[in-house]
C-alpha atoms as a PDB file:
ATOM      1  CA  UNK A   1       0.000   0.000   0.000  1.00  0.00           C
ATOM      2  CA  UNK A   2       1.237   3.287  -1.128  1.00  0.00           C
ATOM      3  CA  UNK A   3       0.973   7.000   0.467  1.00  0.00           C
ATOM      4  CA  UNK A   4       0.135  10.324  -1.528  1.00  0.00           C
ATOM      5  CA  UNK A   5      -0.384  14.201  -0.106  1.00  0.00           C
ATOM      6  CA  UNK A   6      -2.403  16.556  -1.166  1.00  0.00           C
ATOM      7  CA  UNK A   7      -0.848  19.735  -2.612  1.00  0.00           C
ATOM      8  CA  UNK A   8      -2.810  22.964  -1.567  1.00  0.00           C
ATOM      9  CA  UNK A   9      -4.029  23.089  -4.750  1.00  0.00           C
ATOM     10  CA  UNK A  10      -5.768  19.562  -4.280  1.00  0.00           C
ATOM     11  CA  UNK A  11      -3.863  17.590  -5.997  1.00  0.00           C
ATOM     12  CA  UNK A  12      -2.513  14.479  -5.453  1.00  0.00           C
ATOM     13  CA  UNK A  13      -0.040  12.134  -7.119  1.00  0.00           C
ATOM     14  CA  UNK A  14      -0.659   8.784  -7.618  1.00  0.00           C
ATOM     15  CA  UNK A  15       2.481   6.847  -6.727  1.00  0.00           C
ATOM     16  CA  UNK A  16       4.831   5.385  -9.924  1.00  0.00           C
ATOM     17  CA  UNK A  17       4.087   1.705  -8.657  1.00  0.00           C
ATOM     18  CA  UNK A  18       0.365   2.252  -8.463  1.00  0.00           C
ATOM     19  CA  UNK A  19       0.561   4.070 -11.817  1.00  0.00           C
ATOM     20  CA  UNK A  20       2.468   1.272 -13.145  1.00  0.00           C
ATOM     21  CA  UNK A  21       0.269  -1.372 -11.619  1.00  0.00           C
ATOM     22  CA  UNK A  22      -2.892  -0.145 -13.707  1.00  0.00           C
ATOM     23  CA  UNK A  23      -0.713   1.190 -16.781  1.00  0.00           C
ATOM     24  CA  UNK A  24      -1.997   4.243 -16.284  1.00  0.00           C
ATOM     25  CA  UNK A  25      -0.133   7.167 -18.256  1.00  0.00           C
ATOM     26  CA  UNK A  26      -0.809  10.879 -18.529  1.00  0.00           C
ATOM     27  CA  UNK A  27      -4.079  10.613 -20.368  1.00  0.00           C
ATOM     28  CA  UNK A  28      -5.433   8.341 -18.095  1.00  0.00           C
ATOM     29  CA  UNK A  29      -8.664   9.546 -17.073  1.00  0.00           C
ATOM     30  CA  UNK A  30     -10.246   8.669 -13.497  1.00  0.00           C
ATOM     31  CA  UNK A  31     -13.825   8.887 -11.736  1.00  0.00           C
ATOM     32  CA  UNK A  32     -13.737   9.794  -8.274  1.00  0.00           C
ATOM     33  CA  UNK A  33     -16.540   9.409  -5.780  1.00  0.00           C
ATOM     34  CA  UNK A  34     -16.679   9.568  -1.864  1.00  0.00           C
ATOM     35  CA  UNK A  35     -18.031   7.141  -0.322  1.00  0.00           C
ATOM     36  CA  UNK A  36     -17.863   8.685   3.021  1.00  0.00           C
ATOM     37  CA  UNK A  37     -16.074  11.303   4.447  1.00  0.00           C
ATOM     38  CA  UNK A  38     -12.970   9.304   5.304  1.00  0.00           C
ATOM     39  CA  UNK A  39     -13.458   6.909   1.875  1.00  0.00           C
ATOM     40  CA  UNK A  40     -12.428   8.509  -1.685  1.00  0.00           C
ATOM     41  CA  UNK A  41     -12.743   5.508  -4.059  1.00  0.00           C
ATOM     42  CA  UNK A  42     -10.562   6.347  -7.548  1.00  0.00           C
ATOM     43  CA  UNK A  43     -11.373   3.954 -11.099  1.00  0.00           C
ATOM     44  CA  UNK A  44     -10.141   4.140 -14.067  1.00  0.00           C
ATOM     45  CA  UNK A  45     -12.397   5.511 -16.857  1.00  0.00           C
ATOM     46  CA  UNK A  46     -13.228   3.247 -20.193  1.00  0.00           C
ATOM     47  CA  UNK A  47     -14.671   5.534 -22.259  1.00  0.00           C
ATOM     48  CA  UNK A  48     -14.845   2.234 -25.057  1.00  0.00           C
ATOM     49  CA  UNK A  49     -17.026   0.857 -22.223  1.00  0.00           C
ATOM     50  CA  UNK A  50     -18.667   3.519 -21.320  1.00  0.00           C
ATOM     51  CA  UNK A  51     -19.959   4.128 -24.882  1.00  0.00           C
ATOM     52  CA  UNK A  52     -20.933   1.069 -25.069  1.00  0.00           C
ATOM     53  CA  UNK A  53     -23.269   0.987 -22.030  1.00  0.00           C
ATOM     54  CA  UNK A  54     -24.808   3.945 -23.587  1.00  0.00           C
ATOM     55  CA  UNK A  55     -25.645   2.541 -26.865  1.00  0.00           C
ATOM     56  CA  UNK A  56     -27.454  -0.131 -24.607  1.00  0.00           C
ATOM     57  CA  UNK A  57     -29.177   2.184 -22.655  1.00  0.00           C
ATOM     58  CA  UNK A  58     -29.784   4.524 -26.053  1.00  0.00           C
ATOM     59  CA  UNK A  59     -31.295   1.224 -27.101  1.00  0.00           C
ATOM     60  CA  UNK A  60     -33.633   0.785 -24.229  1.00  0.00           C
ATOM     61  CA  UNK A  61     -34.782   4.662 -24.069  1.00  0.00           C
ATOM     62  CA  UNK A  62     -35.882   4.484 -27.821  1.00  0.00           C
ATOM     63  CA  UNK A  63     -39.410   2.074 -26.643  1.00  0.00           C
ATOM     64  CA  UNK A  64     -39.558   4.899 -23.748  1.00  0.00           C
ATOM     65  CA  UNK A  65     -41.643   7.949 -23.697  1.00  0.00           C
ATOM     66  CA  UNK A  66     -40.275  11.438 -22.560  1.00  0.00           C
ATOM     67  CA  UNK A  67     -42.680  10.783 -19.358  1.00  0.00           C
ATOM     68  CA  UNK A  68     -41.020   7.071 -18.887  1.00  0.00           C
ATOM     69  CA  UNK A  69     -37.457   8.584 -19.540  1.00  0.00           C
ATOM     70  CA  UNK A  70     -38.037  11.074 -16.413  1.00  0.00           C
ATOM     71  CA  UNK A  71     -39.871   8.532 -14.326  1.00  0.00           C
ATOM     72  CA  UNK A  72     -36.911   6.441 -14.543  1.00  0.00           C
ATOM     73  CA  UNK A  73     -35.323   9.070 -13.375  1.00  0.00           C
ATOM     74  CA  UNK A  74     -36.318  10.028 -10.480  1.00  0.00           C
ATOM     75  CA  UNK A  75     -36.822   6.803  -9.868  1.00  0.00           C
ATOM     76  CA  UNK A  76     -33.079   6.235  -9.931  1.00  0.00           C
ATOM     77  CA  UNK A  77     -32.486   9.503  -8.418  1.00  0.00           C
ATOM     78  CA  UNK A  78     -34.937   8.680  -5.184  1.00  0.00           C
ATOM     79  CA  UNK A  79     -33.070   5.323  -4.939  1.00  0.00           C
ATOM     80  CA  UNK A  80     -29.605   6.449  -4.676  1.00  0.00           C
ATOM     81  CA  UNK A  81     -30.592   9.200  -1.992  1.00  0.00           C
ATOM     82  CA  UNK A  82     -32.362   6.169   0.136  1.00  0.00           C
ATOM     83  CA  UNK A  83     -29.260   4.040   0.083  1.00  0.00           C
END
């Protein structure tokens, strides 16, 4: 397990093994949530994948009205603020 400190301008450095670990290079794009206020959790983004699961969704929405689209939601939206 590796260390890293935040600069005062927020940023922090991932360390070289880490980097190297998940061949991540300067391009490498992340998503960062917190999962509490002690827990950052840091992924690497796919964007191939990511596309992908949008063409899916794209797929599903197209059956969907404008009133089902929102539904779903806020649907989604109410479940993530309950959990």
């Amino acid at each position: 397990m590796e260390t890293a400190k935040m600069s005062e301008r927020g940023q922090i450095i991932i360390p070289k093994e880490v980097r190297e670990q998940i061949h991540a290079d300067t391009d490498t794009v992340f998503v960062v949530d917190a999962l509490d206020k002690d827990t950052i959790v840091m992924k690497k983004f796919d964007s191939k994948a990511w596309i992908e699961e949008f063409n899916r969704i794209r797929k599903r929405t197209k059956k969907m009205s404008s009133a089902q689209i929102e539904a779903e939601i806020h649907e989604y939206r109410r479940q993530k603020r309950s959990s």
